[in-house]
N, C-alpha and C. Protein backbone atom coordinates (compact mmCIF):
# COMPACT_ATOMS: atom_id res chain seq x y z
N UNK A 1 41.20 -113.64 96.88
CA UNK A 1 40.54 -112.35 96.67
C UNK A 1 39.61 -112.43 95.47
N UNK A 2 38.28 -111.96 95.63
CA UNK A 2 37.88 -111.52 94.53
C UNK A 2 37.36 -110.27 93.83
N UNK A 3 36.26 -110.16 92.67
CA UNK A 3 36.15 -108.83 92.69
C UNK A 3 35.21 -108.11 93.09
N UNK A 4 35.43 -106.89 93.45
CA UNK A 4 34.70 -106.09 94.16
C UNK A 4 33.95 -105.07 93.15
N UNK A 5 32.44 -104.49 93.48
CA UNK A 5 31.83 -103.77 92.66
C UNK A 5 31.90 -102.85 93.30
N UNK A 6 32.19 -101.55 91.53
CA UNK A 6 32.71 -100.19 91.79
C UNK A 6 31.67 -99.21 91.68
N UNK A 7 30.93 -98.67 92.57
CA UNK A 7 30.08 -97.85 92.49
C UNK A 7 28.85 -98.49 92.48
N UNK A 8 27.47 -98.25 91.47
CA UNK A 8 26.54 -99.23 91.63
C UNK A 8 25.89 -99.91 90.31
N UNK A 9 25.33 -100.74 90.01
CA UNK A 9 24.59 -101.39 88.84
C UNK A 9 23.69 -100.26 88.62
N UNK A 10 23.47 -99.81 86.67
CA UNK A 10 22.86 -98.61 86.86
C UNK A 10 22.18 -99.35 85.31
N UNK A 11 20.88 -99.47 84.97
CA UNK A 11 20.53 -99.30 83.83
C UNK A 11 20.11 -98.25 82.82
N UNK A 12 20.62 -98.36 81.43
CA UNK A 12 20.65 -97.81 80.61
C UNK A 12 19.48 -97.65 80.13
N UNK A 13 18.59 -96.65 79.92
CA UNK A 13 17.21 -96.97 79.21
C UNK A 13 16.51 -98.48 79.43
N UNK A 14 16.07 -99.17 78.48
CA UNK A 14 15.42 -100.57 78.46
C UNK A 14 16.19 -101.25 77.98
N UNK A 15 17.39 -100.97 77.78
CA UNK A 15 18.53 -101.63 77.11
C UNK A 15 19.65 -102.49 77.40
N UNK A 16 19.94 -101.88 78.36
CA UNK A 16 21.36 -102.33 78.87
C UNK A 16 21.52 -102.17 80.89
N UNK A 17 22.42 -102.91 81.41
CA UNK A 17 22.74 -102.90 82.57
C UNK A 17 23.71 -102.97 82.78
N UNK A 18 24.76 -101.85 83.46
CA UNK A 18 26.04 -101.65 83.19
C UNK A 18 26.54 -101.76 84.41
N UNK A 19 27.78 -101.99 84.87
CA UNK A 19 28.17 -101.82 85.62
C UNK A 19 30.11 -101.94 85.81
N UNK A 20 30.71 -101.60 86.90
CA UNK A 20 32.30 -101.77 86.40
C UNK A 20 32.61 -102.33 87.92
N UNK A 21 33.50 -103.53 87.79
CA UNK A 21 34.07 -103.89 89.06
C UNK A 21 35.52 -104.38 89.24
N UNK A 22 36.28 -103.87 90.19
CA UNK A 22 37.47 -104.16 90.09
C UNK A 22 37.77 -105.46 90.71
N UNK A 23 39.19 -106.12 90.28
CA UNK A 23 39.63 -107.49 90.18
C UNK A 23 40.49 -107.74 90.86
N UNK A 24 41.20 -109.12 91.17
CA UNK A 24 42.63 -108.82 91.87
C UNK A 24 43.56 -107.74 91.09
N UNK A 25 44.45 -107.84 91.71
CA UNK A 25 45.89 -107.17 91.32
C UNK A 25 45.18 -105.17 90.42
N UNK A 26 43.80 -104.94 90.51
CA UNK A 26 43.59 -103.89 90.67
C UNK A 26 43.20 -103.58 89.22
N UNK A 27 42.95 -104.80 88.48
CA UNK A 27 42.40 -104.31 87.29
C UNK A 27 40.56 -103.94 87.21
N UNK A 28 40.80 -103.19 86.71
CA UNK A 28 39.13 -102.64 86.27
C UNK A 28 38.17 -103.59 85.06
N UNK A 29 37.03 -103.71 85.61
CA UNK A 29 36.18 -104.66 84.12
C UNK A 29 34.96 -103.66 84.31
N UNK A 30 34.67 -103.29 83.00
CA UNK A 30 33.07 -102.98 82.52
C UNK A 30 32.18 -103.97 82.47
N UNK A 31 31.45 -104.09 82.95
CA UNK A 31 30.39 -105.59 82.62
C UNK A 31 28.91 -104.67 81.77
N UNK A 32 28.45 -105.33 80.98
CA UNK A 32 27.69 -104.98 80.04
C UNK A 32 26.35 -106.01 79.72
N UNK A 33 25.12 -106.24 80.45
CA UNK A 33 24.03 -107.21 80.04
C UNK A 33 22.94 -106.63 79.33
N UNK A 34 22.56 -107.14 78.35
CA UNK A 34 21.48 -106.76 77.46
C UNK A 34 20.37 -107.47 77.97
N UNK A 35 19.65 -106.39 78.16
CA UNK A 35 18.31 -106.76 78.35
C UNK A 35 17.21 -106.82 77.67
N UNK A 36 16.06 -107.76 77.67
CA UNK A 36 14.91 -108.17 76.34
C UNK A 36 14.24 -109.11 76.84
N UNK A 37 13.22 -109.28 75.96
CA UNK A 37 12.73 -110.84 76.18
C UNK A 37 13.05 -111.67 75.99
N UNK A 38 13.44 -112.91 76.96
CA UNK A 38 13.93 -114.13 76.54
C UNK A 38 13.33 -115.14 75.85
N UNK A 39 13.99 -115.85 74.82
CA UNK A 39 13.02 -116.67 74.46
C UNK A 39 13.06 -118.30 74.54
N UNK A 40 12.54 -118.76 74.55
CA UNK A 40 12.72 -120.24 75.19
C UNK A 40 12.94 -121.39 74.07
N UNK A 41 13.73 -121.95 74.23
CA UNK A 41 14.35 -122.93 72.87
C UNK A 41 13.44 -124.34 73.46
C-alpha cells in the first residue's frame, strides 16, 4: 500500500505548495514545498 492524496495540491501565494496525504496504517502527512528560483551550483 501506499499513500494516497487527501484532497488537492493547493498553492499558497508565490510561496509555498501544500498539500496533506494519507499513509499506510492511516496516518496523515502535511507535505510543504517552497517555491523560488533555483539556482544552479
Amino acid at each position: 500500500r501506499g499513500a494516497e492524496l487527501v484532497g488537492e495540491v493547493v498553492q499558497y501565494e508565490d510561496t509555498y505548495r501544500l498539500c496533506y496525504i494519507r499513509g499506510p496504517e492511516g496516518i496523515l502527512i502535511g507535505l510543504a514545498q517552497e517555491l523560488g528560483q533555483q539556482t544552479s551550483r
